[in-house]
C-alpha atoms as a PDB file:
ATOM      1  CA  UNK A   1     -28.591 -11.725 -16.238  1.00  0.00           C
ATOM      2  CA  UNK A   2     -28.244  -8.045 -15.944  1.00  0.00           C
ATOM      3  CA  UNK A   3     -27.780  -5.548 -13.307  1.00  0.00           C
ATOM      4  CA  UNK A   4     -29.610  -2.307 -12.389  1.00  0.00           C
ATOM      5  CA  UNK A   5     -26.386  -0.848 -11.470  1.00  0.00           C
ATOM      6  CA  UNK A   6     -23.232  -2.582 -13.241  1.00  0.00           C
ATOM      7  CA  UNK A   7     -19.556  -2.242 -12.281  1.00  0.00           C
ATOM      8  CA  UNK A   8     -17.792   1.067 -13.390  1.00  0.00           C
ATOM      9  CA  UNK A   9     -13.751   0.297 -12.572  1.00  0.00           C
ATOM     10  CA  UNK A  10     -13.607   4.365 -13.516  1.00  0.00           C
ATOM     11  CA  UNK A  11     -15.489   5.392 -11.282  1.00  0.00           C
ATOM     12  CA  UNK A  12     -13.906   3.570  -8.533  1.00  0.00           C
ATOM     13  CA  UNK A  13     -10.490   5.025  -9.855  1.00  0.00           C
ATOM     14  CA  UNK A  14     -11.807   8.552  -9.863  1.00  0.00           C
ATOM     15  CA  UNK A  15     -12.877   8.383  -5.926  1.00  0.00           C
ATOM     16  CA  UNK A  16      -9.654   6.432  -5.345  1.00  0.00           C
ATOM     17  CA  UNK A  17      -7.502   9.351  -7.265  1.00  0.00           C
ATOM     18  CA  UNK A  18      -9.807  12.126  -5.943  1.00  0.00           C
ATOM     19  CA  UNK A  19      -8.976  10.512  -2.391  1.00  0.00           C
ATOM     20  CA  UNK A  20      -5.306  10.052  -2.914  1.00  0.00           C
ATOM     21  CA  UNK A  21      -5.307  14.099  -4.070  1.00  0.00           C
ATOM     22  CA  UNK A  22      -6.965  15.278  -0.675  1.00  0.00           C
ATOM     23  CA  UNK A  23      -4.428  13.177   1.180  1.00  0.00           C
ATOM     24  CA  UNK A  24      -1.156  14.398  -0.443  1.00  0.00           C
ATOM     25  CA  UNK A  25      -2.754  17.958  -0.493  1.00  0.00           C
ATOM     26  CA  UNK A  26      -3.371  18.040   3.657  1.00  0.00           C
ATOM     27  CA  UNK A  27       0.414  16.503   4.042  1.00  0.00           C
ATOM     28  CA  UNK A  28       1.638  19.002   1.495  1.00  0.00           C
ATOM     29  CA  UNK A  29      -0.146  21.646   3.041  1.00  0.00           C
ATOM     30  CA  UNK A  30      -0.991  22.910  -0.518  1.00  0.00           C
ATOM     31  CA  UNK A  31      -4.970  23.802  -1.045  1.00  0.00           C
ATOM     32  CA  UNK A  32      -4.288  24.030  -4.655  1.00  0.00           C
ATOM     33  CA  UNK A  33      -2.516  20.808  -5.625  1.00  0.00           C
ATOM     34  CA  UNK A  34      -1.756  20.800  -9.460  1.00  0.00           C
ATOM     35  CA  UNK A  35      -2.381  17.089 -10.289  1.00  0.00           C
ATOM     36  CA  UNK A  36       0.197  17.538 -12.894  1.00  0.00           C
ATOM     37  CA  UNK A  37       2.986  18.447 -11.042  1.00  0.00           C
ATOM     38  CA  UNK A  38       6.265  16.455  -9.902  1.00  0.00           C
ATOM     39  CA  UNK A  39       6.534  15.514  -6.127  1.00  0.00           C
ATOM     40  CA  UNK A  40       9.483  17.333  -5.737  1.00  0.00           C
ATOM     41  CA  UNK A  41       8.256  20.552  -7.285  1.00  0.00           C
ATOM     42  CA  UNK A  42       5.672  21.364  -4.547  1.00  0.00           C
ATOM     43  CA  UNK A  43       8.493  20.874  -1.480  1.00  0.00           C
ATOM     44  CA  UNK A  44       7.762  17.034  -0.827  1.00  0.00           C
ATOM     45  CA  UNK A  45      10.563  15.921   1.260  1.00  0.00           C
ATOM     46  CA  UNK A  46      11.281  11.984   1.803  1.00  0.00           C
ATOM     47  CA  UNK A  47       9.170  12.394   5.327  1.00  0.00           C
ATOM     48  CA  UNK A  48       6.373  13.642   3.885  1.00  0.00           C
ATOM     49  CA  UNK A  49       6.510  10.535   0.828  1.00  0.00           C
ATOM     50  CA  UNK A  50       6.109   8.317   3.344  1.00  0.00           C
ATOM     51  CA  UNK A  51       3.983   9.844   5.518  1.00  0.00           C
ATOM     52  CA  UNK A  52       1.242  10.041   1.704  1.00  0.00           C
ATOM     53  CA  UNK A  53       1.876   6.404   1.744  1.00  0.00           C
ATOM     54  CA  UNK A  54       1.005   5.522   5.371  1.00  0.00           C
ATOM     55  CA  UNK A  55      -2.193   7.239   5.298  1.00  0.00           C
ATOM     56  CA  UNK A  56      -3.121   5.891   1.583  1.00  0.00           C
ATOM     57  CA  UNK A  57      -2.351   2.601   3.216  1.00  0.00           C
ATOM     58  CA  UNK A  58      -4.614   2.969   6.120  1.00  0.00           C
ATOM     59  CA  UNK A  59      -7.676   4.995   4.806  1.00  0.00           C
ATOM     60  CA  UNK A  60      -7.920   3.663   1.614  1.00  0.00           C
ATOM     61  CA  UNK A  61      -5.814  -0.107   2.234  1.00  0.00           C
ATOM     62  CA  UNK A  62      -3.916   0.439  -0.825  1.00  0.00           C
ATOM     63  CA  UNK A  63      -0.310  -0.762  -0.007  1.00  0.00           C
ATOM     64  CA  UNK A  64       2.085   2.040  -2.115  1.00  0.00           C
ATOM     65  CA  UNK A  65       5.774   2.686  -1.188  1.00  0.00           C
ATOM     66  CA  UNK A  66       7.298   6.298  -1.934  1.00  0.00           C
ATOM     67  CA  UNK A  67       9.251   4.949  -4.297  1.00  0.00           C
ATOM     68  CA  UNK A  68       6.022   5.701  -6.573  1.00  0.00           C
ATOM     69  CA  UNK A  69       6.183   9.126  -5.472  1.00  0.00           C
ATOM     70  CA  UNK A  70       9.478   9.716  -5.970  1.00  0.00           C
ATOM     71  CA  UNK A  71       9.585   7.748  -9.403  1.00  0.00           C
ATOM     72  CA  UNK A  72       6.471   9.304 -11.060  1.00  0.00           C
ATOM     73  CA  UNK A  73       6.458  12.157 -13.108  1.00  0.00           C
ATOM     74  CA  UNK A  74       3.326  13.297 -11.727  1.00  0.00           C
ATOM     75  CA  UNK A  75       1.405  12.900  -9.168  1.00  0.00           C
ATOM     76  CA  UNK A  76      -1.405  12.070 -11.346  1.00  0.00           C
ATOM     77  CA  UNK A  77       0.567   9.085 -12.539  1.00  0.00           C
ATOM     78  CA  UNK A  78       1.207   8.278  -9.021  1.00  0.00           C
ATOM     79  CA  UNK A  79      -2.378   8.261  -8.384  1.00  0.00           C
ATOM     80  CA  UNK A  80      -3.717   6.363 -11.760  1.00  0.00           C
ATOM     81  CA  UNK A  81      -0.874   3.451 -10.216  1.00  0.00           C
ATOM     82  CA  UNK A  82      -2.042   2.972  -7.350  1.00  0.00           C
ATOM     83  CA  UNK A  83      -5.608   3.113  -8.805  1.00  0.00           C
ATOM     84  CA  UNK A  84      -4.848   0.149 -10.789  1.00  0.00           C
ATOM     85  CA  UNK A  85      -3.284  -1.808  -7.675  1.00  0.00           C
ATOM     86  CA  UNK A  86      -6.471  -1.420  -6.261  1.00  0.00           C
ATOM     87  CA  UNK A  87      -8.326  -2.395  -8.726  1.00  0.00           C
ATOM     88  CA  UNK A  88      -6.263  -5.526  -9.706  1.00  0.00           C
ATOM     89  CA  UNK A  89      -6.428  -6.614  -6.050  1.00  0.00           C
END
């Protein structure tokens, strides 16, 4: 059996990672948020790591700790991690 529209795990990442950027962009304050970039390079402060991770938690009910922020080279590779503990939930 086959379906009209069948399951696309990328595309779900992409919203999820183009979700996580807006979030750590309005905390940041930065309208221009280099996906590339280190935490620590745009001014994130411990406060503000956990403040990403409470509202990642509770708009998109993916459970990260700011230990990912602080341990990631990148906030892409923050993002694409918590992508895939959404996706393996």
């Amino acid at each position: 059996m086959t379906n009209d529209l069948p399951d696309d795990p990328t595309c779900a990442q992409d919203d999820t990672k183009r979700a996580m950027k807006e979030i750590i962009s309005a905390i940041l304050e930065v309208s221009e948020l280099p996906i590339s970039s280190n935490f620590y390079d745009l001014g994130g402060t411990s406060l503000q790591a956990m403040r990403i991770c409470a509202r990642i938690n509770k708009e998109l009910g993916i459970q990260v700790s700011p230990d990912g922020l602080f341990e990631s080279d990148t906030l892409e590779g923050f993002c694409a991690e918590a992508a895939e503990v959404q996706r393996d939930a």
